[in-house]
Protein backbone atom coordinates (compact mmCIF):
# COMPACT_ATOMS: atom_id res chain seq x y z
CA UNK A 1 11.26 11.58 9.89
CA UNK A 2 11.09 15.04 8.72
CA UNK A 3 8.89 16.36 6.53
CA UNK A 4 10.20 19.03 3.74
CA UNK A 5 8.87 21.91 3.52
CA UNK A 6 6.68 22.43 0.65
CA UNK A 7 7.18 24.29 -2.34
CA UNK A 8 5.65 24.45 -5.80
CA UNK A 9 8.95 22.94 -7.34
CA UNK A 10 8.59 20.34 -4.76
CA UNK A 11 5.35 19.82 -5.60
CA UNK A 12 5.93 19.43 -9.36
CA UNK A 13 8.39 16.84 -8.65
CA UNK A 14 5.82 15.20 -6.02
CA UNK A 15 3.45 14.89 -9.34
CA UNK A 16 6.08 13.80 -12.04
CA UNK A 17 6.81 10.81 -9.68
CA UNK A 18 3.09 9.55 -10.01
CA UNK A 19 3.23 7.20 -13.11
CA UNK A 20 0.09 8.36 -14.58
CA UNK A 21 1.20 11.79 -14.20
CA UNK A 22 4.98 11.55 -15.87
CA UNK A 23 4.39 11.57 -19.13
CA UNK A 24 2.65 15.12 -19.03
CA UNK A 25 4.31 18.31 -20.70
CA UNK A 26 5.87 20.43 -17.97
CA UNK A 27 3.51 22.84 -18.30
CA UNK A 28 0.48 20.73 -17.51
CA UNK A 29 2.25 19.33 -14.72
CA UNK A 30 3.14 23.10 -13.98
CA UNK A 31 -0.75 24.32 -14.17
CA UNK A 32 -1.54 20.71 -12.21
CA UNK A 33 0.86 21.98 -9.37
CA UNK A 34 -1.27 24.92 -8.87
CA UNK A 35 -4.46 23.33 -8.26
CA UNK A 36 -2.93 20.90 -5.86
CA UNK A 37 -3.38 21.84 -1.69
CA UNK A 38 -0.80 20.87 0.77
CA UNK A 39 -1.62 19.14 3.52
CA UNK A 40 0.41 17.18 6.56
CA UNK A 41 -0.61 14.47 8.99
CA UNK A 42 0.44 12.97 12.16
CA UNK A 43 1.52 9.36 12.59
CA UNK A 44 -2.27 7.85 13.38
CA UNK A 45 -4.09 10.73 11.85
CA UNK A 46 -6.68 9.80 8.72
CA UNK A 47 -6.25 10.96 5.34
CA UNK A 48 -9.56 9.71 4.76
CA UNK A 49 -11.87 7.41 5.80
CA UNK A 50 -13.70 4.26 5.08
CA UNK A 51 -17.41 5.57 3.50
CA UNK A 52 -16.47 9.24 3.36
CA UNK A 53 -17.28 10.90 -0.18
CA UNK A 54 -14.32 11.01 -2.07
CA UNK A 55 -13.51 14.92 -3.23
CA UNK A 56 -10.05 14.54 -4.54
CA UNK A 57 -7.05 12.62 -5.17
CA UNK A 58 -4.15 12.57 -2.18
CA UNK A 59 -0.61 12.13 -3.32
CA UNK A 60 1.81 11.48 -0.99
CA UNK A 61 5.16 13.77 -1.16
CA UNK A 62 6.69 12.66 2.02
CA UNK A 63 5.81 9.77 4.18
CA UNK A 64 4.02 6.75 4.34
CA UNK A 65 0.14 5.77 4.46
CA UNK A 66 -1.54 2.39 5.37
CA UNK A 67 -4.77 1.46 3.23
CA UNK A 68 -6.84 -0.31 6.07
CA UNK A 69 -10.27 -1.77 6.79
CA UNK A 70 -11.75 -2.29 10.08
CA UNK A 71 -14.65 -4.58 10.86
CA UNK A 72 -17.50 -3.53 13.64
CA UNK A 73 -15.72 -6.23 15.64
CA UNK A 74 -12.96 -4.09 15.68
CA UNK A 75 -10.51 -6.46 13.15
CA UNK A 76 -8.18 -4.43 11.16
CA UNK A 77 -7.21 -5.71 7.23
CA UNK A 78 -4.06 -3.63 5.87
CA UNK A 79 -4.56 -3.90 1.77
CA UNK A 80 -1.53 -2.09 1.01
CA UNK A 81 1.01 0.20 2.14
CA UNK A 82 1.95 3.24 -0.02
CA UNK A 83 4.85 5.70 0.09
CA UNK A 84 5.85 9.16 -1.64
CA UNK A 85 4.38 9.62 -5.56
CA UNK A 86 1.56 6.81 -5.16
CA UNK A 87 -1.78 8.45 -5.46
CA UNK A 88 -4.53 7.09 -3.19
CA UNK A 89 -8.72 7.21 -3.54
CA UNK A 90 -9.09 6.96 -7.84
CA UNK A 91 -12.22 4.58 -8.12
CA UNK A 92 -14.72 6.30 -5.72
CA UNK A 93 -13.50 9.87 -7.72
CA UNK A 94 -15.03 7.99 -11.05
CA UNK A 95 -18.10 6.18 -9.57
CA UNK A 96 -18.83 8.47 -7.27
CA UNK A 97 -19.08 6.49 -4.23
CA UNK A 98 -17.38 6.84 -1.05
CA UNK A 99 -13.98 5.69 -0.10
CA UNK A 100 -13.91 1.65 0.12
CA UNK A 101 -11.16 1.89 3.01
CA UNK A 102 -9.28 4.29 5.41
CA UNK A 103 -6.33 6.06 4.52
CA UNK A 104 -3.93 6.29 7.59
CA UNK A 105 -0.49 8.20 8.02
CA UNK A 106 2.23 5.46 9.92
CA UNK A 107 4.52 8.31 10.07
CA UNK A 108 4.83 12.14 8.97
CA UNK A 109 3.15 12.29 6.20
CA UNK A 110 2.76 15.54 3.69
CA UNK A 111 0.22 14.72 0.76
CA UNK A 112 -1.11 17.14 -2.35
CA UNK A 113 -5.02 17.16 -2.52
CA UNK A 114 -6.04 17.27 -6.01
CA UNK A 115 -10.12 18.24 -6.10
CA UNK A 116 -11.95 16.36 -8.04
CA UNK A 117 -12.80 18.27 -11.05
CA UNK A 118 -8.96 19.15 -12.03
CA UNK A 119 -8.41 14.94 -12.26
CA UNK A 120 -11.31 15.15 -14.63
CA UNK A 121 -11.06 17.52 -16.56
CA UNK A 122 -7.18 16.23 -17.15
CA UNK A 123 -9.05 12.85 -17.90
CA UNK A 124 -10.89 14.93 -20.92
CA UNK A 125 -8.10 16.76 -21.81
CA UNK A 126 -6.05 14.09 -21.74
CA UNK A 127 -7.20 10.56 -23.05
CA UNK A 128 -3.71 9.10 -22.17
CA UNK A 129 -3.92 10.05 -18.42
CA UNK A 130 -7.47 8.57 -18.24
CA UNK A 131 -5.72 4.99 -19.75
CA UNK A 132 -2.58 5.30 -17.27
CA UNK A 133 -5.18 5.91 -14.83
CA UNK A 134 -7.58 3.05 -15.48
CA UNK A 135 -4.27 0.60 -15.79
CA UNK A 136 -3.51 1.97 -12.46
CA UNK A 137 -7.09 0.23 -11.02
CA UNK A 138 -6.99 -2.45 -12.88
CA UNK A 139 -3.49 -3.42 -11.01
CA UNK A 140 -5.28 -3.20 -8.18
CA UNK A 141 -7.94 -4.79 -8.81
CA UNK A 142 -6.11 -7.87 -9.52
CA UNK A 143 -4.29 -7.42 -6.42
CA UNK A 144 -7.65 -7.20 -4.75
CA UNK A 145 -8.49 -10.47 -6.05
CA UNK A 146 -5.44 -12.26 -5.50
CA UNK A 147 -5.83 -11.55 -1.76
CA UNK A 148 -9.29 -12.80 -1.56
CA UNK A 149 -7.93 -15.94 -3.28
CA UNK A 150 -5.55 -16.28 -0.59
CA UNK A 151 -8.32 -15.29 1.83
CA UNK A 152 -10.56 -17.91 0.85
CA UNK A 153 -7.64 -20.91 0.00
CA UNK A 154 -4.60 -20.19 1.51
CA UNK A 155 -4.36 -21.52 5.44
CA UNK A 156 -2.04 -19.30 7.86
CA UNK A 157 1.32 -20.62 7.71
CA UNK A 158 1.11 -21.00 3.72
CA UNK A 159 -0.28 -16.98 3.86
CA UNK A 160 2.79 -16.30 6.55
CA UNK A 161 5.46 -17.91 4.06
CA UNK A 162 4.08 -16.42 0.90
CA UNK A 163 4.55 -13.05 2.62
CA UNK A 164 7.91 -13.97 4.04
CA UNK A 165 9.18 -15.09 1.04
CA UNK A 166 7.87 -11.95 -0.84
CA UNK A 167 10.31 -10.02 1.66
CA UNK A 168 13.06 -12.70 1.14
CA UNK A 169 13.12 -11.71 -2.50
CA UNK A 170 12.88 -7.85 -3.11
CA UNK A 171 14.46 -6.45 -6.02
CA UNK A 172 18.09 -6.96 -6.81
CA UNK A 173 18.53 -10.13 -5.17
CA UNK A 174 17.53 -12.68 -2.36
CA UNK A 175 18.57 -12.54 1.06
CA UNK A 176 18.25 -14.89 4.53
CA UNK A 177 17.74 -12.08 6.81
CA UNK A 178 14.54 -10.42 7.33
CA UNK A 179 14.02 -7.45 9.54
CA UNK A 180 10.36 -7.62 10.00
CA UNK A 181 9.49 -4.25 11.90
CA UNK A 182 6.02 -5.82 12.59
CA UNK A 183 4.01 -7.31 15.79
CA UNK A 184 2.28 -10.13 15.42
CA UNK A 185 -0.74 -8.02 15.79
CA UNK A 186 -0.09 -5.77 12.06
CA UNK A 187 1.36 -9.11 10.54
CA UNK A 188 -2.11 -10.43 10.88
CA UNK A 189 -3.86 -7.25 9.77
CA UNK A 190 -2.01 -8.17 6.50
CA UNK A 191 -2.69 -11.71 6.34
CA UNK A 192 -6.46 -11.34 7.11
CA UNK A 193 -6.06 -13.12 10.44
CA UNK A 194 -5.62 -13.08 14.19
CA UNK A 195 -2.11 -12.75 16.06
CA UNK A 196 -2.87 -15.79 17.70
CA UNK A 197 -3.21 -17.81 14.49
CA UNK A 198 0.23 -16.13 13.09
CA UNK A 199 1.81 -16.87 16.23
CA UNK A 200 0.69 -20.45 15.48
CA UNK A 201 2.14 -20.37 12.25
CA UNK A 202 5.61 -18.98 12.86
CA UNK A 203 6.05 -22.07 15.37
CA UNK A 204 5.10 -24.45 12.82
CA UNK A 205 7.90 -22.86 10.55
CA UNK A 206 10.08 -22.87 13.05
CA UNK A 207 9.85 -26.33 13.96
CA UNK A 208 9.93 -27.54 10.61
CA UNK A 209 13.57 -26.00 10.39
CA UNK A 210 12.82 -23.35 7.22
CA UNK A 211 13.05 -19.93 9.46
CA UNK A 212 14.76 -19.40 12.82
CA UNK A 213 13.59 -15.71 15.09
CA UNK A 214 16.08 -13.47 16.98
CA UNK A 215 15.33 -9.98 18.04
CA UNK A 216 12.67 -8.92 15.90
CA UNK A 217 14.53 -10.88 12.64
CA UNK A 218 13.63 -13.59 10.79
CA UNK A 219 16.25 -15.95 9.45
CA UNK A 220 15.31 -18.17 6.30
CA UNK A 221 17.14 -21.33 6.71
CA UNK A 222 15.74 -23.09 4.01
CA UNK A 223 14.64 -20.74 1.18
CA UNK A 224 13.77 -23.38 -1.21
CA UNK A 225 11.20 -25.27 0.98
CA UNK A 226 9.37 -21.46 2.07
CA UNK A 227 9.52 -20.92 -2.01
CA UNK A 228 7.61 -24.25 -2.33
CA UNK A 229 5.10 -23.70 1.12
CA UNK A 230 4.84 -20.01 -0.26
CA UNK A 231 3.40 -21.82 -3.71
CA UNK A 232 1.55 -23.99 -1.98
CA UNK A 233 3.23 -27.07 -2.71
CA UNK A 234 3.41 -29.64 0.00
């Protein structure tokens, strides 16, 4: 992809996209803009990293960034992907600890750097950001612990069809056709496995008749029985 060149009108509308950031008069958004550095990234190259102290906010414009752990065995957990106006690295700018994960651009990326002290002092100034703002971690927070749940309950092939089925159902409407875009290797970065494991457990919904692969695609043949595996029923 390409990234657009950056302006500061471009970079107002980068900041009106972030939810926590929308409901602020134009000119605060305005004065916001100016405090805000551009910076771009490579496909591979770190935002930040995992234990680094946290000196601003990033907020992507263009692109796309992974939010990634690795272990010192050298597994990799993705936590979430994020695209243009989400805004990455809030808790460690309020406790003051370093970043809990790596940041990591999957393709050209362009990202505003907000220093710390302008988020606060918009948090003092404005009482409203500091609630859209805490709503924001509290999201993910539950997120956080949903995935642990799964983690700690959920086998492989019931993690593999809750995520398939999640892609089976975006907004606007179902569909039996899933282009996955993923190796086995990042499937089970997301599922808190190994590719072996998810290998394992795309053969056992295979056989079991409720997906079919072809070129990358999955097909959901029967998307009431990966509904009820994705629930955990039996």
């Amino acid at each position: 992809m390409t990234i657009r060149a950056g302006s500061r009108a471009a970079d107002v509308e980068t900041l009106t996209r972030v939810p926590y950031f929308g409901s602020l008069p134009p000119r605060e958004i305005r004065r916001l803009a100016t405090r805000c550095v551009p910076r771009t990234f490579r496909p591979g190259a770190f935002l930040f990293e995992e234990g680094e102290p946290c000196r601003g906010l990033f907020i992507i414009a263009d692109g796309e960034v992974e939010i990634r752990q690795v272990s010192i065995r050298g597994r990799e957990h993705v936590f979430h992907t994020e695209g243009p106006g989400a805004a990455l690295g809030e808790a460690p700018l309020f406790d003051g600890g370093g970043y809990i994960a790596s940041g990591v651009a999957t393709e050209p990326t362009r990202a505003l750097f907000l220093p710390r002290a302008d988020l606060l002092r918009l948090c003092r100034e404005q009482p409203g950001v500091a609630l859209a703002i805490a709503e924001t971690l509290a999201r993910r927070l539950r997120h956080f612990a949903e995935m642990v749940s799964d983690l700690a309950f959920r086998p492989i092939p019931e993690r593999l069809a809750r995520y398939l089925d999640g892609l089976a159902r975006p907004p606007g409407g179902a569909r039996t056709e899933i282009e996955l875009g993923l190796t086995h290797a990042q499937l089970a970065a997301r599922l808190g496995t190994v590719r072996e494991l998810v290998a394992r457990a795309f053969l056992q919904l295979e056989q079991s008749g409720v997906i079919t692969r072809k070129r990358g695609r999955v097909v959901v043949r029967d998307p009431a029985r990966l509904a009820s595996l994705a629930r955990g029923e039996p």
